[in-house]
N, C-alpha and C. Protein backbone atom coordinates (compact mmCIF):
# COMPACT_ATOMS: atom_id res chain seq x y z
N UNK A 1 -13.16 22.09 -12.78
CA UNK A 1 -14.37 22.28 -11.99
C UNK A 1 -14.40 21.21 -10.91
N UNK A 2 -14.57 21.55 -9.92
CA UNK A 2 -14.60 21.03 -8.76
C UNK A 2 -16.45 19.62 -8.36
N UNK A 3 -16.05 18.59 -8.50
CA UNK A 3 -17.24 17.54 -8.79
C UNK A 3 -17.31 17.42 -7.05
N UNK A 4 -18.74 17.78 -6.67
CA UNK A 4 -19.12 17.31 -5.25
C UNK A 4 -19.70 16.39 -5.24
N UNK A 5 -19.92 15.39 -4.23
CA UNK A 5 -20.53 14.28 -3.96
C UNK A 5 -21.48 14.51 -2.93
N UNK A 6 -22.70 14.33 -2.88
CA UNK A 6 -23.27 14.50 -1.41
C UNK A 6 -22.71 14.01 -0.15
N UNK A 7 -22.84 14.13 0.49
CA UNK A 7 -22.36 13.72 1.87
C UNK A 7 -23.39 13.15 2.97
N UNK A 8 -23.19 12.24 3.68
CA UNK A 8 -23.88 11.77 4.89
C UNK A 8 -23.34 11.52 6.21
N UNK A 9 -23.92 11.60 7.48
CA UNK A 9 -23.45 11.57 8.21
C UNK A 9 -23.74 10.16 8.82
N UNK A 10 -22.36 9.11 9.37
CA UNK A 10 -22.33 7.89 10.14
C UNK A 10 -22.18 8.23 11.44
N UNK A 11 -23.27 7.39 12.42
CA UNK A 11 -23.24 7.10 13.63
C UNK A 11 -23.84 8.74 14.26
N UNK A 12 -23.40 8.73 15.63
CA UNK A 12 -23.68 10.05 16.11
C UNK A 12 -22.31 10.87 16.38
N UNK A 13 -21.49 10.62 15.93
CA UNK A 13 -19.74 10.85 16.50
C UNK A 13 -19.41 12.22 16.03
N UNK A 14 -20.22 12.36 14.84
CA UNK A 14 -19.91 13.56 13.81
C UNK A 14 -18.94 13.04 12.38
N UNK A 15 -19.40 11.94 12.14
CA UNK A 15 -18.59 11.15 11.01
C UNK A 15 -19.23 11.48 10.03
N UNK A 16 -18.75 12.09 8.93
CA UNK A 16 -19.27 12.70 7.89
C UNK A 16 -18.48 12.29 6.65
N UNK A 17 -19.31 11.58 5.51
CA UNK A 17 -18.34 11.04 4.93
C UNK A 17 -19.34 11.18 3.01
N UNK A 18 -18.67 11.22 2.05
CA UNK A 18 -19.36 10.92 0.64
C UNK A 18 -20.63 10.15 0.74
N UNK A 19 -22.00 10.11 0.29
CA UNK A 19 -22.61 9.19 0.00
C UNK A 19 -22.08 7.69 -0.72
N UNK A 20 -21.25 8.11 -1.37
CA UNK A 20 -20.72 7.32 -2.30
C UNK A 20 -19.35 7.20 -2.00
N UNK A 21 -18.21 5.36 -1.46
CA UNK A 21 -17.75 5.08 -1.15
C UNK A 21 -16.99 4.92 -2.25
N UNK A 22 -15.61 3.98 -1.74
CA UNK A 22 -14.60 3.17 -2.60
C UNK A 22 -14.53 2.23 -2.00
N UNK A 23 -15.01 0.92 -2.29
CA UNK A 23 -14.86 -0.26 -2.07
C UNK A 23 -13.76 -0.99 -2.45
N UNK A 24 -11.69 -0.95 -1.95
CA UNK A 24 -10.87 -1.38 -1.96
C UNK A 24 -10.15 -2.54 -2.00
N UNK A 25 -11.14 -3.51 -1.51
CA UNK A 25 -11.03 -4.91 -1.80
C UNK A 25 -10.70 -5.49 -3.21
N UNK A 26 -11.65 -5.45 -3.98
CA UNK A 26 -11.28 -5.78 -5.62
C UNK A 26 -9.66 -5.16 -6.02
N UNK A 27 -9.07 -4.10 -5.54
CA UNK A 27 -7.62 -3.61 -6.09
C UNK A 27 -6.58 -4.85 -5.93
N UNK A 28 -6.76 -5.87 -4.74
CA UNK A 28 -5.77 -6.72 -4.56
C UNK A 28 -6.34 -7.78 -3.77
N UNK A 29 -7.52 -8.13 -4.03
CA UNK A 29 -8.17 -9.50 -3.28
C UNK A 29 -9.73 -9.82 -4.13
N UNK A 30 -9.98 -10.97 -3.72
CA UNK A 30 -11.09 -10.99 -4.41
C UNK A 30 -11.23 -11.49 -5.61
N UNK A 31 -11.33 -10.62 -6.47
CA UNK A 31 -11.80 -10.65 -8.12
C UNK A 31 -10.29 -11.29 -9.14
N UNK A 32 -9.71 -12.14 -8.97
CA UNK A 32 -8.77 -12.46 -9.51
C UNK A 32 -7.39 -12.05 -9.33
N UNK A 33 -6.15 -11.86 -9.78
CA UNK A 33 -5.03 -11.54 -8.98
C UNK A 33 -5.36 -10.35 -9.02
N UNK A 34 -4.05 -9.68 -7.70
CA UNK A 34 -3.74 -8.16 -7.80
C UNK A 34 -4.06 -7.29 -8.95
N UNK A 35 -4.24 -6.07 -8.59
CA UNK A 35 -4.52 -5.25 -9.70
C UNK A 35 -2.72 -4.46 -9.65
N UNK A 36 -2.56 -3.73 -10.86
CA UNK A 36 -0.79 -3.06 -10.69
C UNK A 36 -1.25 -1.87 -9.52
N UNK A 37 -0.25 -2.07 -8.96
CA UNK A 37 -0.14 -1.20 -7.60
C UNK A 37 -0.12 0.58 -8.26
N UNK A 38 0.26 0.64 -9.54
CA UNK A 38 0.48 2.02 -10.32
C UNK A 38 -0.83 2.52 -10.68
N UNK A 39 -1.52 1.57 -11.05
CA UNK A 39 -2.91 1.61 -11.61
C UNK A 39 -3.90 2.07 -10.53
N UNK A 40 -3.85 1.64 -9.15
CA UNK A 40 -5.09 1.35 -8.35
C UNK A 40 -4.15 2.62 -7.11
N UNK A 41 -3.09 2.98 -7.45
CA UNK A 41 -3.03 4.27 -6.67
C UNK A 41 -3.54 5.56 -7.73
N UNK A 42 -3.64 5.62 -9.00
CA UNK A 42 -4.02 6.20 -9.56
C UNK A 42 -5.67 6.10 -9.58
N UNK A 43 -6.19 5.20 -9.51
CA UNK A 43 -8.21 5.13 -9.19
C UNK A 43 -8.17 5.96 -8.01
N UNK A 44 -8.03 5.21 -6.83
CA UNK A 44 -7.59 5.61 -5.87
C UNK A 44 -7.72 7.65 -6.00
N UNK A 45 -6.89 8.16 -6.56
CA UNK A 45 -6.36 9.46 -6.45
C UNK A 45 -7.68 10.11 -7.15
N UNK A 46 -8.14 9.20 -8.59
CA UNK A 46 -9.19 10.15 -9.14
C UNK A 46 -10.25 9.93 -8.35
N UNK A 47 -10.57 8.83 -7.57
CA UNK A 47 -12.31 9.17 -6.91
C UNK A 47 -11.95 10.40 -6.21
N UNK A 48 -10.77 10.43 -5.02
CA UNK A 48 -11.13 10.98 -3.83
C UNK A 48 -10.66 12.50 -4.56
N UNK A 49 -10.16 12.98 -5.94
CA UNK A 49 -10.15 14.04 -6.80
C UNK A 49 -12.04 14.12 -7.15
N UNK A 50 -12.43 13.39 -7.45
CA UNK A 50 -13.86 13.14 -8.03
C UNK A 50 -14.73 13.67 -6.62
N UNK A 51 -14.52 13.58 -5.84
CA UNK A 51 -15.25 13.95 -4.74
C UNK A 51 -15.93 12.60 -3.77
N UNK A 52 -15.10 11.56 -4.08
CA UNK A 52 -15.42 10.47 -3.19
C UNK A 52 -14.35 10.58 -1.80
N UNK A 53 -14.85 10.97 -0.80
CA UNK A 53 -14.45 10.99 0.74
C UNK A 53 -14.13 9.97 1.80
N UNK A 54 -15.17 8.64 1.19
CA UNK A 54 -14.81 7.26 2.32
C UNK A 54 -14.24 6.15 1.39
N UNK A 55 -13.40 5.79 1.94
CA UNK A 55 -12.43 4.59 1.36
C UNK A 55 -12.77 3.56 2.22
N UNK A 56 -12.92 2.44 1.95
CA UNK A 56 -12.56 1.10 2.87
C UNK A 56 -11.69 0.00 2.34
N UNK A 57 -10.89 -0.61 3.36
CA UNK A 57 -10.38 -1.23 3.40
C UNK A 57 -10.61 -2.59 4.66
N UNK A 58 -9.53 -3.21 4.50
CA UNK A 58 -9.37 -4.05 5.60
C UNK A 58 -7.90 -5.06 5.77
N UNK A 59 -7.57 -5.29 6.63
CA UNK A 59 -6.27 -6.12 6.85
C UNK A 59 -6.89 -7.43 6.07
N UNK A 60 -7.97 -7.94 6.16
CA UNK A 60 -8.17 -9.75 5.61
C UNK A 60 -7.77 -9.20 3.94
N UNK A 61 -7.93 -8.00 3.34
CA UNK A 61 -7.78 -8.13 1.77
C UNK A 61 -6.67 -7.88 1.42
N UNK A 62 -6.16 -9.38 1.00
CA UNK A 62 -4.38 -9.49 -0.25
C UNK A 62 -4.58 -11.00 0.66
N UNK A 63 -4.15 -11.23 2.07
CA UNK A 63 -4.53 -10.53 3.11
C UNK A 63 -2.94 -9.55 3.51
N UNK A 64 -3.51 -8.38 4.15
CA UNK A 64 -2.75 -7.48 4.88
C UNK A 64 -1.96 -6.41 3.64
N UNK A 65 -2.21 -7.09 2.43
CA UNK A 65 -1.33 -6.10 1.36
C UNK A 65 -2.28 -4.56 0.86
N UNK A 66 -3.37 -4.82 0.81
CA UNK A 66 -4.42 -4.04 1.05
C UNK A 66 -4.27 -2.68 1.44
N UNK A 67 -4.06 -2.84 2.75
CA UNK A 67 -3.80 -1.62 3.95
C UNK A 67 -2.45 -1.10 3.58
N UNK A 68 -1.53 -1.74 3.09
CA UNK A 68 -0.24 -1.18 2.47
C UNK A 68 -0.56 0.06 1.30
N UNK A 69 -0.97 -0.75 0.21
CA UNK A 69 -1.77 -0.52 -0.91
C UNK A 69 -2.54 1.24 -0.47
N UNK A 70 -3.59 1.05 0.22
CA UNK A 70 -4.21 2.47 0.31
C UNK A 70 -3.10 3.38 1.25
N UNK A 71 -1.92 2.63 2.26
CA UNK A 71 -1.13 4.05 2.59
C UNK A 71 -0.44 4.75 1.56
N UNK A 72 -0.16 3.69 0.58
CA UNK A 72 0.67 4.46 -0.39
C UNK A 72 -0.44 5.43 -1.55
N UNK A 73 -1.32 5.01 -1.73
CA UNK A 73 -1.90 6.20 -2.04
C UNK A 73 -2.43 7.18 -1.52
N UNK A 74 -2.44 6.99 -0.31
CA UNK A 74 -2.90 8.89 0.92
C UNK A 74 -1.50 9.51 1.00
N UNK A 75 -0.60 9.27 0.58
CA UNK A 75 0.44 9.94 0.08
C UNK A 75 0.70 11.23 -0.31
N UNK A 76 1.38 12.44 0.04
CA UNK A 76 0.94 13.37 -0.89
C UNK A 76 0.11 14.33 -0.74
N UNK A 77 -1.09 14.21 0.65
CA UNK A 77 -1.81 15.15 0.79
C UNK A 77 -3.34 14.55 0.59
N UNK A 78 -3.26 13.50 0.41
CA UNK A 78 -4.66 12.99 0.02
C UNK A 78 -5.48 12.40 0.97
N UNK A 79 -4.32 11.99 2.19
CA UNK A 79 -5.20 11.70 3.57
C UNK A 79 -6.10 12.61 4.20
N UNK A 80 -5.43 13.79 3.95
CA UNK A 80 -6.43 15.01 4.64
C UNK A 80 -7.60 14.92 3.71
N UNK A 81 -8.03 14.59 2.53
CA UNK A 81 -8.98 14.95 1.44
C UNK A 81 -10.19 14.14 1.89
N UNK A 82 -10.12 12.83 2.93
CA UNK A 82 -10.82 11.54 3.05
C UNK A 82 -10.90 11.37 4.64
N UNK A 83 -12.28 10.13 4.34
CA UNK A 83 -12.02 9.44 5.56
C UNK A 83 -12.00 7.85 5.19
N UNK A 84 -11.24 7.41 6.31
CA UNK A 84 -10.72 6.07 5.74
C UNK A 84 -11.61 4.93 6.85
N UNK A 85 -12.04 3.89 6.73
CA UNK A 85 -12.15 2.57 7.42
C UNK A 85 -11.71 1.60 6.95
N UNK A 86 -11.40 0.87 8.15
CA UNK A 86 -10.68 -0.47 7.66
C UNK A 86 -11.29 -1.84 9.04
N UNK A 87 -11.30 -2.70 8.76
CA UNK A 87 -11.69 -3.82 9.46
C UNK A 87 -10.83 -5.03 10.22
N UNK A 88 -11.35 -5.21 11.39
CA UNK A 88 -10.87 -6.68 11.65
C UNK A 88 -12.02 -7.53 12.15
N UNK A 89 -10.98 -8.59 12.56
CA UNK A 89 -12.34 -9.00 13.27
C UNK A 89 -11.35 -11.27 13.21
N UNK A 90 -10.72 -11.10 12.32
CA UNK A 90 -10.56 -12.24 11.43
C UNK A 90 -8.77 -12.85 12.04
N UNK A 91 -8.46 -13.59 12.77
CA UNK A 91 -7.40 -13.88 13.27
C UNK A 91 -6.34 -14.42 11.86
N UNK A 92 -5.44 -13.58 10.74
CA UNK A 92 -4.99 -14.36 9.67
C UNK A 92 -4.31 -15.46 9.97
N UNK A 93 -3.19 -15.51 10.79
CA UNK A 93 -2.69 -16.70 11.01
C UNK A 93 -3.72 -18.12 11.20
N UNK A 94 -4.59 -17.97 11.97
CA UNK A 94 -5.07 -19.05 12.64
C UNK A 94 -6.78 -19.26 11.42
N UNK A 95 -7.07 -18.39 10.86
CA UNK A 95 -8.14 -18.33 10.20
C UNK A 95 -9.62 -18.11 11.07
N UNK A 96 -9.58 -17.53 12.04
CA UNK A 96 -10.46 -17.84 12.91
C UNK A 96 -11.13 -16.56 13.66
N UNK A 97 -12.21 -16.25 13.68
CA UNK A 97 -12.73 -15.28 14.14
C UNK A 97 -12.69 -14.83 15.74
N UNK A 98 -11.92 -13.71 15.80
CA UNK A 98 -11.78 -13.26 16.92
C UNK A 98 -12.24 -11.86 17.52
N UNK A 99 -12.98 -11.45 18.58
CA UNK A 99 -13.19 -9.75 19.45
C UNK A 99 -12.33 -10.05 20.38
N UNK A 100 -11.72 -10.91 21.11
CA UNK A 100 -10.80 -10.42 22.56
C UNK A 100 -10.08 -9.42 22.18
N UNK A 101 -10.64 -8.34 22.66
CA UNK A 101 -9.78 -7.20 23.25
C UNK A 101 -8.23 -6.98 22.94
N UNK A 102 -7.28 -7.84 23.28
CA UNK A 102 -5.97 -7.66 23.15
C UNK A 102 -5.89 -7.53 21.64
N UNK A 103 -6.64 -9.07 21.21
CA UNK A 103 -6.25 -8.80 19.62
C UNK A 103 -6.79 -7.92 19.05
N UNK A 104 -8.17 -6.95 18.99
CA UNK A 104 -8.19 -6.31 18.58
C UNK A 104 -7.17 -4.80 18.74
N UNK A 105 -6.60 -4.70 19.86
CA UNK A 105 -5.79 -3.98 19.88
C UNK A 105 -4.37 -3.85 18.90
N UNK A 106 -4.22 -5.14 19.10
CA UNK A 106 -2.83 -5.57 18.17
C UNK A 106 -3.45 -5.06 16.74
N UNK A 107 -4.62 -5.45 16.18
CA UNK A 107 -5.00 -5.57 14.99
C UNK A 107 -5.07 -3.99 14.54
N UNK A 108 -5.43 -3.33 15.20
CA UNK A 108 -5.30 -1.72 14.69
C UNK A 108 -4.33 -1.38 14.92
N UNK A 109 -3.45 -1.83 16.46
CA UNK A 109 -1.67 -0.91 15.82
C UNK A 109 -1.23 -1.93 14.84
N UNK A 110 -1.40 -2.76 14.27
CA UNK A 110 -1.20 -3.62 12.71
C UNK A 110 -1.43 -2.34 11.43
N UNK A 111 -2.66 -2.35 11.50
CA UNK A 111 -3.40 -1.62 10.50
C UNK A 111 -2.55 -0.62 10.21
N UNK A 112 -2.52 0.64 11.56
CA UNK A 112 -2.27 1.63 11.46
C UNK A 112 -0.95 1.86 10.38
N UNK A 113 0.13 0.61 11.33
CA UNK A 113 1.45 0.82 10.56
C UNK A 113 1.06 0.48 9.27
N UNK A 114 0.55 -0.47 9.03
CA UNK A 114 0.58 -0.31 7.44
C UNK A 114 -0.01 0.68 6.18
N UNK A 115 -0.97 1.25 7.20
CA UNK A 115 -1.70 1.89 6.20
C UNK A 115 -0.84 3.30 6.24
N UNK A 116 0.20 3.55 7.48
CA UNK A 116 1.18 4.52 7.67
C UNK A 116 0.41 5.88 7.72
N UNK A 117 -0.79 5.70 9.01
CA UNK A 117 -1.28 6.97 9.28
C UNK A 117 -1.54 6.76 10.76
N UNK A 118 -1.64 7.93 11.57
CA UNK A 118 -1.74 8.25 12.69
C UNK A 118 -3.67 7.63 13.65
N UNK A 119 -4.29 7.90 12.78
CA UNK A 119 -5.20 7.73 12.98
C UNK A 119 -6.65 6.92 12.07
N UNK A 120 -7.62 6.17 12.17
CA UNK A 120 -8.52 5.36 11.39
C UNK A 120 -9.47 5.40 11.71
N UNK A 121 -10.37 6.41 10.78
CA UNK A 121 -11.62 7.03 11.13
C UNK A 121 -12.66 6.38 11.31
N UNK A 122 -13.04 5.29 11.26
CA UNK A 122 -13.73 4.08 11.36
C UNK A 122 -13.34 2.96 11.26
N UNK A 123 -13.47 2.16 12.57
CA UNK A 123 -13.04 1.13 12.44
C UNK A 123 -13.93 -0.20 13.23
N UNK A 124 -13.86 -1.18 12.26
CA UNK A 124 -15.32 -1.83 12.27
C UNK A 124 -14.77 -3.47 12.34
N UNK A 125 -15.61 -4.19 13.09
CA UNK A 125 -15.47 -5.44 13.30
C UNK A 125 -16.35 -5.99 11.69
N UNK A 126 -14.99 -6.85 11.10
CA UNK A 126 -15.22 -7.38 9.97
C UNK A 126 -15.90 -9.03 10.05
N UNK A 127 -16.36 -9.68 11.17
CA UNK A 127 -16.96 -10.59 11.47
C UNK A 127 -17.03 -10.36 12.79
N UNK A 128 -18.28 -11.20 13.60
CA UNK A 128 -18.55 -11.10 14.45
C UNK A 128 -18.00 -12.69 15.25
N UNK A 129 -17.29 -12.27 16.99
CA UNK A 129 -17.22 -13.43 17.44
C UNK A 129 -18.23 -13.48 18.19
N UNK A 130 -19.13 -14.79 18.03
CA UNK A 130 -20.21 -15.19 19.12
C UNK A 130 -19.80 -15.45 20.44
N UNK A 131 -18.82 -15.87 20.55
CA UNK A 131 -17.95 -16.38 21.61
C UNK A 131 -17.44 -15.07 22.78
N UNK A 132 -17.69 -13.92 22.45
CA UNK A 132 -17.45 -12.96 23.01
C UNK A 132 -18.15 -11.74 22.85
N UNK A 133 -18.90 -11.10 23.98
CA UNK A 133 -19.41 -10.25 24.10
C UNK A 133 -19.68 -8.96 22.94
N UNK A 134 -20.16 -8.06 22.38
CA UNK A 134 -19.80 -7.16 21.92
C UNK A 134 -19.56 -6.09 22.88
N UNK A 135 -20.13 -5.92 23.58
CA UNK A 135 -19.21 -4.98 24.51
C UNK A 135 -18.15 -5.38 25.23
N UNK A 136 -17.55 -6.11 25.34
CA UNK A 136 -16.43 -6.55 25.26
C UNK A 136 -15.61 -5.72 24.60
N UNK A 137 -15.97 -6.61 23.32
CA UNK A 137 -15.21 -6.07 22.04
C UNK A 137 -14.76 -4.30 21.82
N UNK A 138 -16.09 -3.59 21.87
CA UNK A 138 -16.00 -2.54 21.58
C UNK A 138 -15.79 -1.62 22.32
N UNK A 139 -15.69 -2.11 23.64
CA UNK A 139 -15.32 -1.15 24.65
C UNK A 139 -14.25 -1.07 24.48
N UNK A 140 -13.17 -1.95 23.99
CA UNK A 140 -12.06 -1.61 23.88
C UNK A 140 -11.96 -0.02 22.99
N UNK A 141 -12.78 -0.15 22.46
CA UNK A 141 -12.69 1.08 21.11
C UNK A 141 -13.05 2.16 21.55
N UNK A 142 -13.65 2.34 22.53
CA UNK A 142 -13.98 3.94 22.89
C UNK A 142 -13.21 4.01 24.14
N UNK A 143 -12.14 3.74 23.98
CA UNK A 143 -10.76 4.23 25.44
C UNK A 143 -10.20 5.51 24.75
C-alpha cells in the first residue's frame, strides 16, 4: 500500500515538496561518528519509499562526505521520486563565511558533482555573509 505524505508548497517557484522532510546531517556529521554508509542508504530509500519527498543536505556535513552519501542513494531511480536541497554558504578550507558570487558558484558545481545529479532543487545559503549584500549573493542564483 502506497503511504502518502501531505505535501506543501515552498516559495512561489512551484516547489512542491512532503510536509515532512529528511534531515541528512545526523547520517555522517553531527551526532557522533559516521553512520555505515549501507545503513543510511537504506533509511534514505525507506522514507522517500514512505512518502517523504524533501531531503536536505549540505556540503559543511562530514564536511563534503554528506553530498556524496545522498548521491549514492538517488541511485536507481530514486532521484526522480524527490526533491533534494543542499547548502552553502561556509568557505571549508578557510572556515569562514562567504556569498561572493564566484564562490558560490564554485560551491554548487562542487555540490552538484558530488551529489552526481544534474540539477538541485533548492539551494540555500547555509549562513549568512554580513559583509556582502544578499542580492548580491542571490542574484547569482536566478541566472
Amino acid at each position: 500500500m502506497a503511504v502518502t505524505v501531505p505535501k506543501i508548497k515552498l516559495g512561489s517557484q512551484g516547489l512542491e515538496v512532503s510536509k515532512q522532510g529528511l534531515g541528512c546531517m545526523g547520517m555522517s556529521y553531527g551526532y557522533g561518528p559516521p553512520k555505515p554508509e549501507e545503513d543510511m542508504i537504506k533509511l534514505v530509500h525507506h522514507a522517500i519509499n514512505s512518502g517523504v519527498t524533501f531531503l536536505d543536505t549540505s556540503d559543511m556535513y562530514g564536511p563534503l562526505t554528506n553530498e556524496i552519501l545522498i548521491g549514492k542513494a538517488l541511485k536507481g531511480g530514486m532521484r526522480e521520486k524527490m526533491e533534494l536541497a543542499t547548502k552553502f554558504g561556509i568557505k571549508l578550507e578557510e572556515g569562514v563565511i562567504c556569498g561572493e558570487p564566484a564562490y558560490v558558484r564554485a560551491a554548487c558545481e562542487a555540490s552538484l558533482k558530488r551529489l552526481d545529479i544534474d540539477c538541485i532543487d533548492l539551494y540555500y545559503q547555509h549562513r549568512i555573509d554580513t559583509q556582502v549584500p544578499i542580492e548580491v549573493t542571490v542574484n547569482l542564483l536566478l541566472f
